[in-house]
C-alpha atoms as a PDB file:
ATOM      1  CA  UNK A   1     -20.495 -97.178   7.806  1.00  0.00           C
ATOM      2  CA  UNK A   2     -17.121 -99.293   8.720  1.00  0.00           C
ATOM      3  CA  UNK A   3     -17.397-102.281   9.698  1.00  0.00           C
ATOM      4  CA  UNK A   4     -14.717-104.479  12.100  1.00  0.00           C
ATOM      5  CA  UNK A   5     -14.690-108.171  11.340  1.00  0.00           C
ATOM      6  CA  UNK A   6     -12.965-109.400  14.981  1.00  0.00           C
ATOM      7  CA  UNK A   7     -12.072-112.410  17.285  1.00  0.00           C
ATOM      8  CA  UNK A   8     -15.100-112.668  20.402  1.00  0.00           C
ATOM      9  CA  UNK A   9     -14.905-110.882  23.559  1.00  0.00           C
ATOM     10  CA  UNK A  10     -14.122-112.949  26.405  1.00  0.00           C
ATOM     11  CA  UNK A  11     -13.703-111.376  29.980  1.00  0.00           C
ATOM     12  CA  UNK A  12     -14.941-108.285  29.389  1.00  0.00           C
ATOM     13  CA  UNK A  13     -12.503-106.854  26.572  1.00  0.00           C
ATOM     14  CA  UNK A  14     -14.097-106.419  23.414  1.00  0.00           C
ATOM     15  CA  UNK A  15     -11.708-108.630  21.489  1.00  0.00           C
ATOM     16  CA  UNK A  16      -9.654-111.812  23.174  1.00  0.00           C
ATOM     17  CA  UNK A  17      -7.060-110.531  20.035  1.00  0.00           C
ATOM     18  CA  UNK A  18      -4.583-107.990  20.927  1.00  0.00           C
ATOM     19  CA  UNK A  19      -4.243-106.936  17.116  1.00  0.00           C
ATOM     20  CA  UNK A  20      -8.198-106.483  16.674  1.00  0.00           C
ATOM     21  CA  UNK A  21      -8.719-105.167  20.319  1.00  0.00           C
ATOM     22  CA  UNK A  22      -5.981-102.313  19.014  1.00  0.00           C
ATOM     23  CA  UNK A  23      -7.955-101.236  15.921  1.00  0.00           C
ATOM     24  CA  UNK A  24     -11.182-101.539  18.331  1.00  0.00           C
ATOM     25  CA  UNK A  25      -9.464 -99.237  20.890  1.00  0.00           C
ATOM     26  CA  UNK A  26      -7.861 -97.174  18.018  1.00  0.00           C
ATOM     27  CA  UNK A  27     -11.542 -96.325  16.566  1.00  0.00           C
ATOM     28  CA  UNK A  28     -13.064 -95.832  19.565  1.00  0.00           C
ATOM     29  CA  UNK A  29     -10.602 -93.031  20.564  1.00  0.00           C
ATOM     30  CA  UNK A  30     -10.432 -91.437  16.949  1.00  0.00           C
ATOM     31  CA  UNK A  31     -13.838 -90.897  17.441  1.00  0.00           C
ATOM     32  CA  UNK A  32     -14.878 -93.159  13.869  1.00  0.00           C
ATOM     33  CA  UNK A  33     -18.657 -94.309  13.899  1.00  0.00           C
ATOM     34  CA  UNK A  34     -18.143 -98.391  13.272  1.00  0.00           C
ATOM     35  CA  UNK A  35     -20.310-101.659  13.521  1.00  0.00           C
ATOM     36  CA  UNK A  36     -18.334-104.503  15.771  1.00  0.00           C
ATOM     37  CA  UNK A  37     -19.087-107.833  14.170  1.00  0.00           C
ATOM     38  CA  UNK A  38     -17.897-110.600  15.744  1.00  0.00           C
ATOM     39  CA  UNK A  39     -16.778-113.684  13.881  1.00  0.00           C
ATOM     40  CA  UNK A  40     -14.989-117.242  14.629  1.00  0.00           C
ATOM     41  CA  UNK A  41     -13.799-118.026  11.319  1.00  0.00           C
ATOM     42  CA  UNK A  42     -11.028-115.923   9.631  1.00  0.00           C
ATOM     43  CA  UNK A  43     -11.377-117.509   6.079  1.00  0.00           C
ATOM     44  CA  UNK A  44     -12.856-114.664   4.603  1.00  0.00           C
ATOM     45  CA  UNK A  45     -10.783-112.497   5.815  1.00  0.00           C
ATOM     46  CA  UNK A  46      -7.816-110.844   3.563  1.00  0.00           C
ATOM     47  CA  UNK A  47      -5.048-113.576   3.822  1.00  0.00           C
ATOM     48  CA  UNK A  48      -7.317-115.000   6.299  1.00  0.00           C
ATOM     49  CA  UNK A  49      -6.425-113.256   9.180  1.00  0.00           C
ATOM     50  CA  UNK A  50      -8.444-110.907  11.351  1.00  0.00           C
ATOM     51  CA  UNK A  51      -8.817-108.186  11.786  1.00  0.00           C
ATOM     52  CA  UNK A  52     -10.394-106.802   9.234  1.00  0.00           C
ATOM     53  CA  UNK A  53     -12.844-103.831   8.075  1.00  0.00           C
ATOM     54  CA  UNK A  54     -15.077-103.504   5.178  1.00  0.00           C
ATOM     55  CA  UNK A  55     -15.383 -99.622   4.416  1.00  0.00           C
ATOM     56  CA  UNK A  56     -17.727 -98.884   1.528  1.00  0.00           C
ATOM     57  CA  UNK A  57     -16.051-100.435  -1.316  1.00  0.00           C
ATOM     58  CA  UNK A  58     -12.837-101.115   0.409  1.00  0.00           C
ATOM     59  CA  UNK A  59     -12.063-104.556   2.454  1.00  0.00           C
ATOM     60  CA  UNK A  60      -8.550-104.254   4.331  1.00  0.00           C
ATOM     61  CA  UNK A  61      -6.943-106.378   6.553  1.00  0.00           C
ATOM     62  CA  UNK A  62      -4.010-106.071   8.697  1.00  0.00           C
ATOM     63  CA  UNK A  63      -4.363-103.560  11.973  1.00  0.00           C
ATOM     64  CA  UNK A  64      -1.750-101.171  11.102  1.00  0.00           C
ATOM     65  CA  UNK A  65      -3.172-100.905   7.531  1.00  0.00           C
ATOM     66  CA  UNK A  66      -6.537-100.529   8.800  1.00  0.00           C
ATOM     67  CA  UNK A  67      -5.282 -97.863  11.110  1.00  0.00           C
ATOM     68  CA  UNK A  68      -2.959 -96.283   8.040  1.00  0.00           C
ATOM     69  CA  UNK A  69      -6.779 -96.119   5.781  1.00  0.00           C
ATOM     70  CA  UNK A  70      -9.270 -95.009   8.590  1.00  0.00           C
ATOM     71  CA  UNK A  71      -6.577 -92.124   9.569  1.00  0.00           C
ATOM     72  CA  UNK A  72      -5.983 -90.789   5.903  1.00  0.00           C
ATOM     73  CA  UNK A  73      -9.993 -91.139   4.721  1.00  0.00           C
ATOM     74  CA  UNK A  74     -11.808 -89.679   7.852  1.00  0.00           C
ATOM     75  CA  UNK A  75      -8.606 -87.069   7.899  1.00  0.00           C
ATOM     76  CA  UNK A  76      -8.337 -88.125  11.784  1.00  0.00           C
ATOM     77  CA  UNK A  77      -6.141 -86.454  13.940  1.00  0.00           C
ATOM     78  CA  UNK A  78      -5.027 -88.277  17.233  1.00  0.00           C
ATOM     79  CA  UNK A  79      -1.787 -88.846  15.485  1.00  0.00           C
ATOM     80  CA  UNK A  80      -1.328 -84.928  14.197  1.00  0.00           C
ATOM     81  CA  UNK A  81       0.545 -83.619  17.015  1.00  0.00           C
ATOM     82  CA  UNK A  82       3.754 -86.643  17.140  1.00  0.00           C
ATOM     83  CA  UNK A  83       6.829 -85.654  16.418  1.00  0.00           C
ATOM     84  CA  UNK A  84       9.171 -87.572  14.137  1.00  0.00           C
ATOM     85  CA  UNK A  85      10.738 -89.147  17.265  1.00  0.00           C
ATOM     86  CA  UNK A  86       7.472 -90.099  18.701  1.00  0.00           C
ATOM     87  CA  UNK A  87       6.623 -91.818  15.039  1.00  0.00           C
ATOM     88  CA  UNK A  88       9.883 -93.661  15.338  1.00  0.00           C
ATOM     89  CA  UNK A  89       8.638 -94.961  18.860  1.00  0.00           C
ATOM     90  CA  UNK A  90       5.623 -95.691  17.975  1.00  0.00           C
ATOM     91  CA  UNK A  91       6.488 -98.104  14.930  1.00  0.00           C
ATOM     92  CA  UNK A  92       9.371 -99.557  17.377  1.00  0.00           C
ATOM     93  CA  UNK A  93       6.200-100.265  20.169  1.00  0.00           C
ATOM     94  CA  UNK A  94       4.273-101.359  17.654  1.00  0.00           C
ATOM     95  CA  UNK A  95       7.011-104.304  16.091  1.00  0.00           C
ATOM     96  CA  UNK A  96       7.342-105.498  19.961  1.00  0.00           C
ATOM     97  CA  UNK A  97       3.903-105.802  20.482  1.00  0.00           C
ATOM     98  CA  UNK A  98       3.725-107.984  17.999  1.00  0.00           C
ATOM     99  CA  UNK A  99       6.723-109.672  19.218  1.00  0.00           C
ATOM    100  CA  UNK A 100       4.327-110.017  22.430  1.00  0.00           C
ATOM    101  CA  UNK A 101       1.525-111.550  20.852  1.00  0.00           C
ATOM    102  CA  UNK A 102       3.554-114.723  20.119  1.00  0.00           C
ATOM    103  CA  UNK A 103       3.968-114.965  23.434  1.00  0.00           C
ATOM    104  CA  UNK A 104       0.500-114.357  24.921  1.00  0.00           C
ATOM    105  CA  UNK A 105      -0.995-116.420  22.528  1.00  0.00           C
ATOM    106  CA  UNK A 106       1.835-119.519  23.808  1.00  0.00           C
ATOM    107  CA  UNK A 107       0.427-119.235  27.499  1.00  0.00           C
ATOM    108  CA  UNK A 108      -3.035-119.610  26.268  1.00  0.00           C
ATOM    109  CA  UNK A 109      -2.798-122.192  23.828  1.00  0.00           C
ATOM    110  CA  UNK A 110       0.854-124.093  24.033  1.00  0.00           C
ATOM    111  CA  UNK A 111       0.958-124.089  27.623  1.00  0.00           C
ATOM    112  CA  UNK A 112      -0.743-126.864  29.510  1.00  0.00           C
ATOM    113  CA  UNK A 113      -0.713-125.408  32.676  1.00  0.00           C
ATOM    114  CA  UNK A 114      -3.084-122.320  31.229  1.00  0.00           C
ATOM    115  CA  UNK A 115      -4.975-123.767  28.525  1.00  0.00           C
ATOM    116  CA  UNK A 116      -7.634-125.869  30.324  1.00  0.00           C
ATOM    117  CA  UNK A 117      -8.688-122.741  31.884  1.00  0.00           C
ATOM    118  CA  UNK A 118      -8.584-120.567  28.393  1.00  0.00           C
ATOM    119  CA  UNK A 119     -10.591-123.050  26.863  1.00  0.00           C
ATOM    120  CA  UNK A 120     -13.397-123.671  29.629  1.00  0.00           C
ATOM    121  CA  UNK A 121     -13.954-120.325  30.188  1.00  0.00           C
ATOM    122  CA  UNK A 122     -14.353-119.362  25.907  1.00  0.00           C
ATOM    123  CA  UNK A 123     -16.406-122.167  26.050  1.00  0.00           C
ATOM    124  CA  UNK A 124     -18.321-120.981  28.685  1.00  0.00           C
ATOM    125  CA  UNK A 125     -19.203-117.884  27.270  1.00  0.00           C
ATOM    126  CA  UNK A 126     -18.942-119.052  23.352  1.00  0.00           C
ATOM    127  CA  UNK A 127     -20.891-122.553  23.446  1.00  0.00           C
ATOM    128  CA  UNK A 128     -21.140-122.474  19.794  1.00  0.00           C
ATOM    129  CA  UNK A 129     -17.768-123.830  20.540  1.00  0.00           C
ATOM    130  CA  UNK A 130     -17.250-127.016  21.687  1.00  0.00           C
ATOM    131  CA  UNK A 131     -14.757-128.879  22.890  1.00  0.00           C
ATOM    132  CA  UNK A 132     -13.470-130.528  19.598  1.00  0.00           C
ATOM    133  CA  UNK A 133     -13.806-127.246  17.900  1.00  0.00           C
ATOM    134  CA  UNK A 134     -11.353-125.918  20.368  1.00  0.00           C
ATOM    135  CA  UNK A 135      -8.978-128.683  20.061  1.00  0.00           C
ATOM    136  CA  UNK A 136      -8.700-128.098  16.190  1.00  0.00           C
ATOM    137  CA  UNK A 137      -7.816-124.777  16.723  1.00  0.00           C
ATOM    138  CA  UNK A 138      -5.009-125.827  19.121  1.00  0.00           C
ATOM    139  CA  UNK A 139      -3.609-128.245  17.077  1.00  0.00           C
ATOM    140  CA  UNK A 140      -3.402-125.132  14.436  1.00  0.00           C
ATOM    141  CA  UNK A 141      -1.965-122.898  16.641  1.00  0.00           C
ATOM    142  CA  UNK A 142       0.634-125.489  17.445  1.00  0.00           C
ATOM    143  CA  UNK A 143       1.784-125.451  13.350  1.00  0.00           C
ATOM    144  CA  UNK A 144       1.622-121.802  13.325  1.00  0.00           C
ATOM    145  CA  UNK A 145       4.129-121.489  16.897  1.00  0.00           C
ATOM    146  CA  UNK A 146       6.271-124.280  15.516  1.00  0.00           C
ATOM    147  CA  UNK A 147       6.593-122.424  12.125  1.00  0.00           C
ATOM    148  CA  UNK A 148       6.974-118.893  13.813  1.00  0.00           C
ATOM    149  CA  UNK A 149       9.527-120.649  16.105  1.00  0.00           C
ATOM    150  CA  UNK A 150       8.198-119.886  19.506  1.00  0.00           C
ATOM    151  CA  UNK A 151       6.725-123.276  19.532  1.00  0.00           C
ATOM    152  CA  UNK A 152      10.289-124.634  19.928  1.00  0.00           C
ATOM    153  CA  UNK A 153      11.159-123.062  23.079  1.00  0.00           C
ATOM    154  CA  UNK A 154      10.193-123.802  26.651  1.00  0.00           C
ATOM    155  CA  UNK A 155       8.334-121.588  28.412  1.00  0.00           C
ATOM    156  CA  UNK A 156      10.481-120.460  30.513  1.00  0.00           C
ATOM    157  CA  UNK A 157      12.459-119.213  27.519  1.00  0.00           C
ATOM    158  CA  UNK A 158       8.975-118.102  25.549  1.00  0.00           C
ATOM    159  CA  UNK A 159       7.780-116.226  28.976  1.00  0.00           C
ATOM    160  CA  UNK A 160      11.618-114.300  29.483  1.00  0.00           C
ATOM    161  CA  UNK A 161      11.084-112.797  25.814  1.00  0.00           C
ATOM    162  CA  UNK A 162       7.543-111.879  26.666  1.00  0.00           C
ATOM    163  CA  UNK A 163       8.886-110.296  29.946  1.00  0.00           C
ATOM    164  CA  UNK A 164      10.798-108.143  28.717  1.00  0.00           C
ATOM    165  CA  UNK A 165       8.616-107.105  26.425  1.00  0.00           C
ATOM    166  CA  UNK A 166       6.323-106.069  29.331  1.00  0.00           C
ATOM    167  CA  UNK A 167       9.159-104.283  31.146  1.00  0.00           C
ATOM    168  CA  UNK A 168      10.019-101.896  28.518  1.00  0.00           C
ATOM    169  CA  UNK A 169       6.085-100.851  28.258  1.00  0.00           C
ATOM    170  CA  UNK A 170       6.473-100.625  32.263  1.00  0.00           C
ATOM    171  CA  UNK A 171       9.283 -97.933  31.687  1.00  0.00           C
ATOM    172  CA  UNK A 172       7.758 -95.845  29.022  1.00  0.00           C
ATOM    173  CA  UNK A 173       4.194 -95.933  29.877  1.00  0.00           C
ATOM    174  CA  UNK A 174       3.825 -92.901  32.530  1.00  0.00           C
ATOM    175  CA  UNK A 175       2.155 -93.416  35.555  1.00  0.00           C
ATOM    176  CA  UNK A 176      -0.304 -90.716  34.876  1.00  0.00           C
ATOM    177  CA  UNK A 177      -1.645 -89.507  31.286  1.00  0.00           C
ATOM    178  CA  UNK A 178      -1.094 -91.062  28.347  1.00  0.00           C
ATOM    179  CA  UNK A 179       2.749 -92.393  26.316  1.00  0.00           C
ATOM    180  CA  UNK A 180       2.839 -89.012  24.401  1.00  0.00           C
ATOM    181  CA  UNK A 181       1.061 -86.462  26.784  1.00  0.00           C
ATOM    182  CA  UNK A 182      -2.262 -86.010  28.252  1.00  0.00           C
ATOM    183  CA  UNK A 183      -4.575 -87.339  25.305  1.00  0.00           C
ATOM    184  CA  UNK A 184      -4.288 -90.658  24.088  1.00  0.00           C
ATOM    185  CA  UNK A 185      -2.428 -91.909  20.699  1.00  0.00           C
ATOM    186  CA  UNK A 186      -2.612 -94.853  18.857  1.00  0.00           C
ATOM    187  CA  UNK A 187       0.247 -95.966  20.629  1.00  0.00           C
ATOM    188  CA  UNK A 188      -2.206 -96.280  23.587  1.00  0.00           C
ATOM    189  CA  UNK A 189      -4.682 -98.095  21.946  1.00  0.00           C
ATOM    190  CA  UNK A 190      -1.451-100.602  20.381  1.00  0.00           C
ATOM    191  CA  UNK A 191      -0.700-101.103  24.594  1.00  0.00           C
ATOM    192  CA  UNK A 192      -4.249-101.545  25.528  1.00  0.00           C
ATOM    193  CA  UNK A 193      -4.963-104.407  23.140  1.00  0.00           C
ATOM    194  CA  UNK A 194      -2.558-106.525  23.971  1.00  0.00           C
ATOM    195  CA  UNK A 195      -2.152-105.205  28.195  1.00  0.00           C
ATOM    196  CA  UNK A 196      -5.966-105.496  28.755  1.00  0.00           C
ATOM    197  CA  UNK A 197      -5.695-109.226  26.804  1.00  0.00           C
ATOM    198  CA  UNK A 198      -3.405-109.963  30.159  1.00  0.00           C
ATOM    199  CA  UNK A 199      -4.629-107.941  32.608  1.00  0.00           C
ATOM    200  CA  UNK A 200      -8.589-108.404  32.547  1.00  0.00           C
ATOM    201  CA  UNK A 201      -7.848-112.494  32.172  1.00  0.00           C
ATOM    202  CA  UNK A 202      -8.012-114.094  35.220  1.00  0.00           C
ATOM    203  CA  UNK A 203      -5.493-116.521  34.536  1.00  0.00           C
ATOM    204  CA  UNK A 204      -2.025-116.363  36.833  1.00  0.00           C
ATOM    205  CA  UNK A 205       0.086-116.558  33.832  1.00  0.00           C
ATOM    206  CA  UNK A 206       4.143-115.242  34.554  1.00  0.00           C
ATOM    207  CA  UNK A 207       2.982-112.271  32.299  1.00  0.00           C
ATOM    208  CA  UNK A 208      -0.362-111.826  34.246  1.00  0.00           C
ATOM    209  CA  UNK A 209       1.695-112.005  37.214  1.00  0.00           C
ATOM    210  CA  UNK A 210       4.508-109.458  36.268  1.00  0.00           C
ATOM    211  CA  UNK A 211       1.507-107.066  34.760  1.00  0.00           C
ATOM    212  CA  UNK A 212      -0.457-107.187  37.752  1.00  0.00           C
ATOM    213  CA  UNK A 213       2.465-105.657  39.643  1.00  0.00           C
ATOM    214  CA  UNK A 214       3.201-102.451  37.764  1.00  0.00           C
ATOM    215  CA  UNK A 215       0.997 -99.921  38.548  1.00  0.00           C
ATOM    216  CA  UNK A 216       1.644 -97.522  35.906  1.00  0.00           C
ATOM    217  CA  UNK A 217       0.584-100.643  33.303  1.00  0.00           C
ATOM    218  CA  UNK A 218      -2.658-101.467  35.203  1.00  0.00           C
ATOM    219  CA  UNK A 219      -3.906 -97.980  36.078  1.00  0.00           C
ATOM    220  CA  UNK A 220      -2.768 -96.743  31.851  1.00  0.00           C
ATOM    221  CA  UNK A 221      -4.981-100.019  30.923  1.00  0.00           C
ATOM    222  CA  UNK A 222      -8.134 -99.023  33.193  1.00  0.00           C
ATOM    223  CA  UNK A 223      -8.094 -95.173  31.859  1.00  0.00           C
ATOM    224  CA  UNK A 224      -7.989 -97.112  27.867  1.00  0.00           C
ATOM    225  CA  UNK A 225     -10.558 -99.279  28.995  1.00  0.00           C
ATOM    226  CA  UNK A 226     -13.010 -96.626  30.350  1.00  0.00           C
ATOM    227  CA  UNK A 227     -12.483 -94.684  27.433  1.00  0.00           C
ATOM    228  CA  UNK A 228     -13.492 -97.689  25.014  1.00  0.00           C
ATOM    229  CA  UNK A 229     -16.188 -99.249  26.767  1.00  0.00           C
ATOM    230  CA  UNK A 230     -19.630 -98.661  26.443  1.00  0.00           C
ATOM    231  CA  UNK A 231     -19.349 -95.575  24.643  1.00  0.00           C
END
């Protein structure tokens, strides 16, 4: 059976990652039989990043890889029915989202004004964490930002790119159904990992804040979430 190697949960979502909480999502609505393991440490992971999935034989990181495998081997089909112009929005959604990662990631670990309440409440429900564990991992993420270059802006400039991010999901995410129809896609589960990583945190970030107020966003992450919990 596959296995998913992923971040914790933390407030209810199955993974406090938006890329692992999108192949989570992804498998759930594909229908694919899979443990959930949940792991800290990413060092065994391909290029030591997770997600990740050992199938069989086969170890794979990456989520769009993992998505690319578990579609072609199980022969899944929530894909089948997109058109080539659908594809070409879907891989566009796909390269902002991870665009908007950069920035969700900043307001939980760069900025001071969230990150005491990020880290007290994954401590809270992690405690094989502690405190100096979580400070390493800051001072990491710090490298990585600075490299990646959102660690050299401010956050007003960091939030306005993950802003508008969010409002071009707000005007292509329907306010009923799904982004492609009535069933859902794996462009839905791409939203839902990284929407329900705002939404279901109860900390007033500016993206929190703009997500809270688009109804179409919040009712399209509920109908995910319903789907891929407990089932």
């Amino acid at each position: 059976m596959l296995t998913l190697y992923s971040y914790p949960e933390l407030f209810g979502v199955a993974d406090n990652n938006g890329h692992g909480l999108k192949v989570y999502a992804f498998l759930k609505l594909a229908g694919v039989p899979f443990v959930h393991e949940h792991v800290f440490d990413a060092s065994a992971a391909p290029r030591g990043q997770l997600p990740y999935i050992v199938d069989d034989f086969d170890t794979i990181g990456d989520s769009e890889t993992i998505i690319a495998h578990a579609t072609a081997k199980y022969r899944l089909t929530i894909d089948a029915g997109l058109s080539a112009e659908q594809r070409r929005a879907n891989h566009l959604v796909t390269r902002m989202l991870d665009d908007l990662y950069w920035v969700m990631s900043y307001s939980r670990w760069k900025d001071e004004r969230f990150y005491p309440a990020f880290r007290d409440a994954f401590i809270a429900q992690h405690p094989q964490i502690d405190a100096a564990g979580f400070e390493k991992a800051k001072a990491y993420n710090a490298q990585r930002y600075h490299f990646q270059g959102i660690g050299r802006y401010t956050p007003e400039q960091a939030y306005a790119r993950g802003l508008a991010d969010l409002q071009v999901l707000a005007d292509i995410v329907p306010a009923q159904g799904f982004v492609h129809g009535a069933a859902p896609t794996s462009c839905d589960a791409g939203i839902y990992g990284f929407i329900a990583n705002i939404y279901f945190f109860p900390i007033p970030t500016p993206l929190k804040a703009f997500l809270d107020a688009q109804a179409n966003l919040v009712a399209h992450c509920e109908r995910v979430h319903a789907m891929v919990s407990n089932n």
